[in-house]
N, C-alpha and C. Protein backbone atom coordinates (compact mmCIF):
# COMPACT_ATOMS: atom_id res chain seq x y z
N UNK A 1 63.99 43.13 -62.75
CA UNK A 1 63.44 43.79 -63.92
C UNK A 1 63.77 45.27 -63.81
N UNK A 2 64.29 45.65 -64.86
CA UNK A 2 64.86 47.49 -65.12
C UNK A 2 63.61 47.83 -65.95
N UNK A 3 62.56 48.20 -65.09
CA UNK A 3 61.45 49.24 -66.03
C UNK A 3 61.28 50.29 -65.88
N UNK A 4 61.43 51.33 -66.51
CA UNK A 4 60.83 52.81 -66.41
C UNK A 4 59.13 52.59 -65.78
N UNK A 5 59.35 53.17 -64.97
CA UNK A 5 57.46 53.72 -64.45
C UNK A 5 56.81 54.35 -65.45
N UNK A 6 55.53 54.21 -65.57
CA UNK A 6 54.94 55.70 -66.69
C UNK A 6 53.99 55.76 -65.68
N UNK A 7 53.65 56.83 -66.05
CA UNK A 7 52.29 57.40 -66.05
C UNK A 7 51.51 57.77 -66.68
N UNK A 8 50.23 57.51 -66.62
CA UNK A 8 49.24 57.53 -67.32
C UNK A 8 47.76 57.65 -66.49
N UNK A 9 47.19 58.58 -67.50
CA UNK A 9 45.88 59.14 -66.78
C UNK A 9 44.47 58.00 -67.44
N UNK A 10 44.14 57.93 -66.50
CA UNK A 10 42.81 56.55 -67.34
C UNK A 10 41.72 57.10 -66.74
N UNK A 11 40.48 56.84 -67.62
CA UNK A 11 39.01 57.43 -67.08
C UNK A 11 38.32 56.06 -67.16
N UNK A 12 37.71 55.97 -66.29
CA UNK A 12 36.72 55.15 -66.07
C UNK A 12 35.55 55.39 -66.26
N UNK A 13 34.92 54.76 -67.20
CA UNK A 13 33.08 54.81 -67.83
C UNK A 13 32.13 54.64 -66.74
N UNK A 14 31.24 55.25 -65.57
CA UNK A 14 30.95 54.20 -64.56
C UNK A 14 29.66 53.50 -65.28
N UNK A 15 29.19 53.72 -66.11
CA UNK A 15 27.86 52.83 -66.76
C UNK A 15 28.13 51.91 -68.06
N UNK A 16 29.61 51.18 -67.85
CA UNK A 16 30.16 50.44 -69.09
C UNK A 16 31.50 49.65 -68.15
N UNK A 17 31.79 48.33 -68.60
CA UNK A 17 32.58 48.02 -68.34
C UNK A 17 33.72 48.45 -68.22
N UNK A 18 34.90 48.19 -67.19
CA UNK A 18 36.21 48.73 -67.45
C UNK A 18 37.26 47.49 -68.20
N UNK A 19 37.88 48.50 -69.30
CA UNK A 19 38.62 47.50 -69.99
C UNK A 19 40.00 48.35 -70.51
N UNK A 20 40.69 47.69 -70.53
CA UNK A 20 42.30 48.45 -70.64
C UNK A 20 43.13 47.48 -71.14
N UNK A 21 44.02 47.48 -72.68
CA UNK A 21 44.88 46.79 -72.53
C UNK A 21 46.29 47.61 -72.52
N UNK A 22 47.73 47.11 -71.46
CA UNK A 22 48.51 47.83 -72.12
C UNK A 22 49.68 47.15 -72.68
N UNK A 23 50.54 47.39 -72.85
CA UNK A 23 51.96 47.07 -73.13
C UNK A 23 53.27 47.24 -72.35
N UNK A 24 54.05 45.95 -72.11
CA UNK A 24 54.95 46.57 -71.21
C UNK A 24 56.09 46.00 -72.05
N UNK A 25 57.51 46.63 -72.38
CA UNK A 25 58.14 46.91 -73.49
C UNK A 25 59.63 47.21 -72.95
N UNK A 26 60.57 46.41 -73.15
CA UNK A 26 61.94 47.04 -72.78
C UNK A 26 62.18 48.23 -73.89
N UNK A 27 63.06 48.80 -73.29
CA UNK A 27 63.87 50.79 -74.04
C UNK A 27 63.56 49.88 -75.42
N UNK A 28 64.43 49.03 -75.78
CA UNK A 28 64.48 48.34 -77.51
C UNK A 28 63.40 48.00 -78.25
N UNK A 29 61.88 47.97 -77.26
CA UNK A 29 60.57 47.63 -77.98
C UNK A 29 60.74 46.36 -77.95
N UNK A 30 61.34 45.25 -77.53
CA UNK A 30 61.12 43.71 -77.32
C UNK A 30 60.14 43.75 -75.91
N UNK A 31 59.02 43.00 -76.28
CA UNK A 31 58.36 42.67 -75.22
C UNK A 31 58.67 42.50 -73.94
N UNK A 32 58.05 42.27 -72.30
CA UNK A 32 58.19 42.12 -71.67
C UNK A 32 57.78 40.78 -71.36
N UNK A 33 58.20 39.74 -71.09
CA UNK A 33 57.94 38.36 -70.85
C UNK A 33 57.06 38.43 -69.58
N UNK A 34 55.74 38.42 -69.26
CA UNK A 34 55.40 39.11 -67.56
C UNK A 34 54.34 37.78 -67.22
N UNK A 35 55.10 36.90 -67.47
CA UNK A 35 53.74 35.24 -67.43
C UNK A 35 54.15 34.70 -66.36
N UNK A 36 55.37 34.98 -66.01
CA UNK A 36 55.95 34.84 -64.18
C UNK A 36 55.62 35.48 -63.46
N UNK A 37 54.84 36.52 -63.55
CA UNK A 37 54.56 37.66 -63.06
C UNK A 37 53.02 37.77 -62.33
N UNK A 38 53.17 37.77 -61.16
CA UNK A 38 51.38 38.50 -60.46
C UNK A 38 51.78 39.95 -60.37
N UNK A 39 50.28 40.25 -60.42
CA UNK A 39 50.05 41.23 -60.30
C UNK A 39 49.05 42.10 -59.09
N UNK A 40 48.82 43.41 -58.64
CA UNK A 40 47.97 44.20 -58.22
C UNK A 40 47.76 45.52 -58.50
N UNK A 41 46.50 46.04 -58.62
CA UNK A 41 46.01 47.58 -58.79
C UNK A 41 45.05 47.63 -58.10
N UNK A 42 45.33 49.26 -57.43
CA UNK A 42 44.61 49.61 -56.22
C UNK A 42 44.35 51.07 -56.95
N UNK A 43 43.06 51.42 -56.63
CA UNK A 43 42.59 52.77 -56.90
C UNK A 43 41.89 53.56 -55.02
N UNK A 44 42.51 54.57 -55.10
CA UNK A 44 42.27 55.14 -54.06
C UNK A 44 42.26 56.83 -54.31
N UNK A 45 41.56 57.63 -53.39
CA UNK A 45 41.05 59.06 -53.30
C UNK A 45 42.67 59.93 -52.76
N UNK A 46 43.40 59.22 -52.35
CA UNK A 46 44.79 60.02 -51.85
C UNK A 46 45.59 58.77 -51.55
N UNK A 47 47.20 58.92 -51.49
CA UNK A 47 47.78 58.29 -51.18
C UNK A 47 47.63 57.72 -49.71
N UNK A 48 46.90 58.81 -48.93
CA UNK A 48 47.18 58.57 -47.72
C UNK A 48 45.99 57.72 -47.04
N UNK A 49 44.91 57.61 -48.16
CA UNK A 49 43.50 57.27 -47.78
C UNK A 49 43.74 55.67 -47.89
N UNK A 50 43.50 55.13 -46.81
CA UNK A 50 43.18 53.75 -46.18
C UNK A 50 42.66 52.83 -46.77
N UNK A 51 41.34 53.33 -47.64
CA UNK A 51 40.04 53.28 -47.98
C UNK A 51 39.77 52.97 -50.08
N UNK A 52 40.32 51.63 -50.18
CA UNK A 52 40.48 50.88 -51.53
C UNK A 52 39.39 50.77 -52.36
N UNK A 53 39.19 51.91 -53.25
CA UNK A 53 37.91 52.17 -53.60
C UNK A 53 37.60 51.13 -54.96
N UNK A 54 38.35 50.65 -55.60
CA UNK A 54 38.46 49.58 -56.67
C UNK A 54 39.54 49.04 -56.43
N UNK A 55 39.89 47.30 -56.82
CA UNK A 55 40.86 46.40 -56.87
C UNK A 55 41.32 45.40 -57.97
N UNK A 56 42.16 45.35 -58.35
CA UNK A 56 42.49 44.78 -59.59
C UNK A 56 43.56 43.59 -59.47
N UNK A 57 43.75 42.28 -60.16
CA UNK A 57 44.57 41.83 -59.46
C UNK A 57 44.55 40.42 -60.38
N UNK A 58 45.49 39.58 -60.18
CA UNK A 58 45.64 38.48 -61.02
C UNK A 58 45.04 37.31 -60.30
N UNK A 59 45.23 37.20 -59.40
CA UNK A 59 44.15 35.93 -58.46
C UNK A 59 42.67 35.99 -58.78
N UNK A 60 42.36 37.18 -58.97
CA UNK A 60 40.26 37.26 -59.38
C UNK A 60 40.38 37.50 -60.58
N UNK A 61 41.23 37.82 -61.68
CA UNK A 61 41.11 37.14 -63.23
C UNK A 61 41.44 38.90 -63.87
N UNK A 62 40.99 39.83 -62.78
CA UNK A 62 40.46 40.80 -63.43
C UNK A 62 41.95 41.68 -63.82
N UNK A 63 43.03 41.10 -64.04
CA UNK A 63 44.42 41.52 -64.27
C UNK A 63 44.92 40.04 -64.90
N UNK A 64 44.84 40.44 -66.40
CA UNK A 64 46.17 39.04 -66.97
C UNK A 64 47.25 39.75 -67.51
N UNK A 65 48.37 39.00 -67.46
CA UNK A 65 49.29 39.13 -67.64
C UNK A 65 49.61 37.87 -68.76
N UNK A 66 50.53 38.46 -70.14
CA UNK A 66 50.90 37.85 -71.00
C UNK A 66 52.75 37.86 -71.47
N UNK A 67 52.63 36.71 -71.73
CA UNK A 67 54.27 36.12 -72.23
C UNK A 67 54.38 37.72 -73.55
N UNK A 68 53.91 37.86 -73.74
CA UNK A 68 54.30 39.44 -75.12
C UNK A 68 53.87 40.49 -74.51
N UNK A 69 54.01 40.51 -73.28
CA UNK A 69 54.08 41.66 -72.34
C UNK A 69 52.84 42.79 -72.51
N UNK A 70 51.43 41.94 -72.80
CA UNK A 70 50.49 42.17 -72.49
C UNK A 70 49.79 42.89 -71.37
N UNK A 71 49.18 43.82 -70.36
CA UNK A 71 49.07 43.84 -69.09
C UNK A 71 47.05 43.77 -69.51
N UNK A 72 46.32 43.03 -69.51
CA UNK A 72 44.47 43.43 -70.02
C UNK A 72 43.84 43.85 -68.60
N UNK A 73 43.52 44.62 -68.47
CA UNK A 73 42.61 44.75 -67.42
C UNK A 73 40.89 44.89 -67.48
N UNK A 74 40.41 44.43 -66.66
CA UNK A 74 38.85 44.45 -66.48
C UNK A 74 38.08 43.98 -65.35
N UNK A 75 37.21 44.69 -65.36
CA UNK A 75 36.13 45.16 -63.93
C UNK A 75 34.83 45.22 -64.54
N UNK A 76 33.83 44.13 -64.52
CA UNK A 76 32.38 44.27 -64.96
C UNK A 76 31.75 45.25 -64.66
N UNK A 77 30.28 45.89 -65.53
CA UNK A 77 30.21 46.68 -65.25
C UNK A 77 29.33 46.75 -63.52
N UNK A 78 28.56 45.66 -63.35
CA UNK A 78 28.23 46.03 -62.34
C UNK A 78 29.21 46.52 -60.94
N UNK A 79 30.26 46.17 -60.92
CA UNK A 79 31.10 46.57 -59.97
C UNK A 79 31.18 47.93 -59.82
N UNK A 80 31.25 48.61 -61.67
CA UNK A 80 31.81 49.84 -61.67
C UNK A 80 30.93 50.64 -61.65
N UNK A 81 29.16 50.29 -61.98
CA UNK A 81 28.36 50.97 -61.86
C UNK A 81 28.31 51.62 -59.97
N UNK A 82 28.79 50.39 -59.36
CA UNK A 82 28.81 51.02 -57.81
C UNK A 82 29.75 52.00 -58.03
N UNK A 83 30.36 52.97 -58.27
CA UNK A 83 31.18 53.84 -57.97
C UNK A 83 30.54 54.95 -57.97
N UNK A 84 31.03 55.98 -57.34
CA UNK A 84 30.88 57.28 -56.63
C UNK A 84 31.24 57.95 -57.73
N UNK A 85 30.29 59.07 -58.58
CA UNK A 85 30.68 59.65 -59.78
C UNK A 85 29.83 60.95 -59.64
N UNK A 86 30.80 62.11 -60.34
CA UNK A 86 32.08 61.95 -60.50
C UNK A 86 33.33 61.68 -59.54
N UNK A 87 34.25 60.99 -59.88
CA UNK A 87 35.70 60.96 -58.77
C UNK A 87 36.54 61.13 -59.47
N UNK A 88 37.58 61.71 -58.60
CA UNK A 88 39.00 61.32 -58.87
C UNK A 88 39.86 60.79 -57.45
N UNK A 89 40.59 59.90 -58.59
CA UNK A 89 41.72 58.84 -57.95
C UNK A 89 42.79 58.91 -58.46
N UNK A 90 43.68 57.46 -57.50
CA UNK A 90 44.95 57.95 -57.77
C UNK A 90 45.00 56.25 -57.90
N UNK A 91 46.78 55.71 -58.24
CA UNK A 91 46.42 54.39 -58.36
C UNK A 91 47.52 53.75 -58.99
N UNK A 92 48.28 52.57 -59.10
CA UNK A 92 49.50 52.17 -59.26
C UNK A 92 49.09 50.78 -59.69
N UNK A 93 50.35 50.18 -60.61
CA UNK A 93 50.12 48.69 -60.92
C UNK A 93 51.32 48.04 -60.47
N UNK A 94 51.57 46.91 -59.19
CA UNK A 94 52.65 46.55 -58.52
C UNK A 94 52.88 44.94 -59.70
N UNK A 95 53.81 44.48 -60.01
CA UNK A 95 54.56 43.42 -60.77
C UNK A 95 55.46 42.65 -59.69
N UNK A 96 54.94 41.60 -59.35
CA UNK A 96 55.52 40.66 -57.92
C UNK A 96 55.95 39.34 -59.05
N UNK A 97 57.10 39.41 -59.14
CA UNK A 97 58.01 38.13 -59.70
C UNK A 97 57.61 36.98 -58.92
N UNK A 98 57.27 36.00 -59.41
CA UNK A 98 57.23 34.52 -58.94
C UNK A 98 56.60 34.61 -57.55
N UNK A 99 56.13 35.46 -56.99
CA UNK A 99 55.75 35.68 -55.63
C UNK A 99 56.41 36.32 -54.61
N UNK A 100 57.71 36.65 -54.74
CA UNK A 100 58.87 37.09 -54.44
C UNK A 100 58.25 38.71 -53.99
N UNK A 101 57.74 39.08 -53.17
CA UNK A 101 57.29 40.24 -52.40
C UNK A 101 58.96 41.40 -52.08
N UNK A 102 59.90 40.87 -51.88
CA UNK A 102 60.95 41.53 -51.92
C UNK A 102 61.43 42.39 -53.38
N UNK A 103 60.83 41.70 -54.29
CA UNK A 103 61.55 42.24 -55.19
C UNK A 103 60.11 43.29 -56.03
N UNK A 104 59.53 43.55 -56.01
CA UNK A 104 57.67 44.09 -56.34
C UNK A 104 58.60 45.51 -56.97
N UNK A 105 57.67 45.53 -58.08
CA UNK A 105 58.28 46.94 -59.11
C UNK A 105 56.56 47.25 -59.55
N UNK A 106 56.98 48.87 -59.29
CA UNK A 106 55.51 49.81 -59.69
C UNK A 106 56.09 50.17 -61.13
N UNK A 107 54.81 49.46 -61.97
CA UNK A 107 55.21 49.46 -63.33
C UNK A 107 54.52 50.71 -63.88
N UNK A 108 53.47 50.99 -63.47
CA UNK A 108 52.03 52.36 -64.04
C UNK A 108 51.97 52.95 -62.73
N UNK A 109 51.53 53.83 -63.31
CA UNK A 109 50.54 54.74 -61.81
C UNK A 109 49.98 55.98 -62.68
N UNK A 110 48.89 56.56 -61.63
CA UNK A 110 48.33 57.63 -62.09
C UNK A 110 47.62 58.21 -61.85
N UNK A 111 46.59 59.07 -62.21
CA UNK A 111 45.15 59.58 -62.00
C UNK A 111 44.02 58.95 -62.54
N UNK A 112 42.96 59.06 -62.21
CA UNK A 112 42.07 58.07 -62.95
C UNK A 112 40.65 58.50 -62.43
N UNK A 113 39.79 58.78 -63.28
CA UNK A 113 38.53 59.82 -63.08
C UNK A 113 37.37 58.81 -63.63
N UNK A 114 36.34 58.73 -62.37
CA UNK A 114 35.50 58.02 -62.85
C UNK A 114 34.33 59.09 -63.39
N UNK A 115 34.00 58.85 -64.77
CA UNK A 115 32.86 59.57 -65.50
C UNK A 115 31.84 59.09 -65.14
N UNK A 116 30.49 59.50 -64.76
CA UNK A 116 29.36 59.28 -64.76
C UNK A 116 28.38 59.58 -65.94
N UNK A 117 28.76 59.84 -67.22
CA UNK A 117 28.33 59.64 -68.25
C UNK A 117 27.01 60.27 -68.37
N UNK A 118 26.25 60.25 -69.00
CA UNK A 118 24.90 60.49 -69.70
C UNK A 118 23.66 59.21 -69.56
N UNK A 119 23.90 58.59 -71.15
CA UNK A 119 23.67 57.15 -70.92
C UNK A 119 22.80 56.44 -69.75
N UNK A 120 22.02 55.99 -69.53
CA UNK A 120 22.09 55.01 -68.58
C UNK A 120 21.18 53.70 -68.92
N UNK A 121 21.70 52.92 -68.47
CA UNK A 121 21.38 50.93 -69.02
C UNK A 121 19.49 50.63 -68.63
């Protein structure tokens, strides 16, 4: 797969579910076919930090992937209510073909700030 990386900055609600859909799109705007495709997202405090502060991923549901090159993401809120707020993170979305670990392409990455909002439930 020939994809441009983007980047993109995402905030996280911590007293509301996390929900994200995106699009993944060849240069021509024809979809990305990504239904062969697993996935993972890791949110962490530095590249260098050990320490996987949220996880995202197609085996626990909370990452689907669609034939019209769909990417939905979501994290209930109780998960996200555990988070440390305010933060900032950092954080990437890996695309593993058929299982094929050799071939793994970082499709997103970015910054990503968890808000602690006002609000509370």
């Amino acid at each position: 797969m020939n994809l441009t990386r983007v980047s993109l900055p995402l905030i996280i609600d911590q007293n509301a579910a996390f929900s994200k859909i995106m699009l993944a799109r060849y240069i021509d705007k024809t979809p990305v076919n990504l239904s062969a495709y697993t996935a993972k997202m890791q949110f962490r405090e530095s590249t260098k930090s050990t320490v996987v502060i949220l996880e995202l991923n197609t085996s626990d549901g909370s990452i689907v992937l669609g034939a019209d090159g769909s990417i939905v993401l979501f994290k209930g809120v109780t998960i996200i209510k555990a988070l440390a707020a305010p933060m900032d993170l950092i954080y990437d979305l890996l695309l593993i073909p058929n299982g094929n670990t050799q071939a793994v392409a970082r499709l997103i990455q970015g910054t990503a700030f968890v808000d602690p909002g006002v609000t509370q439930q």
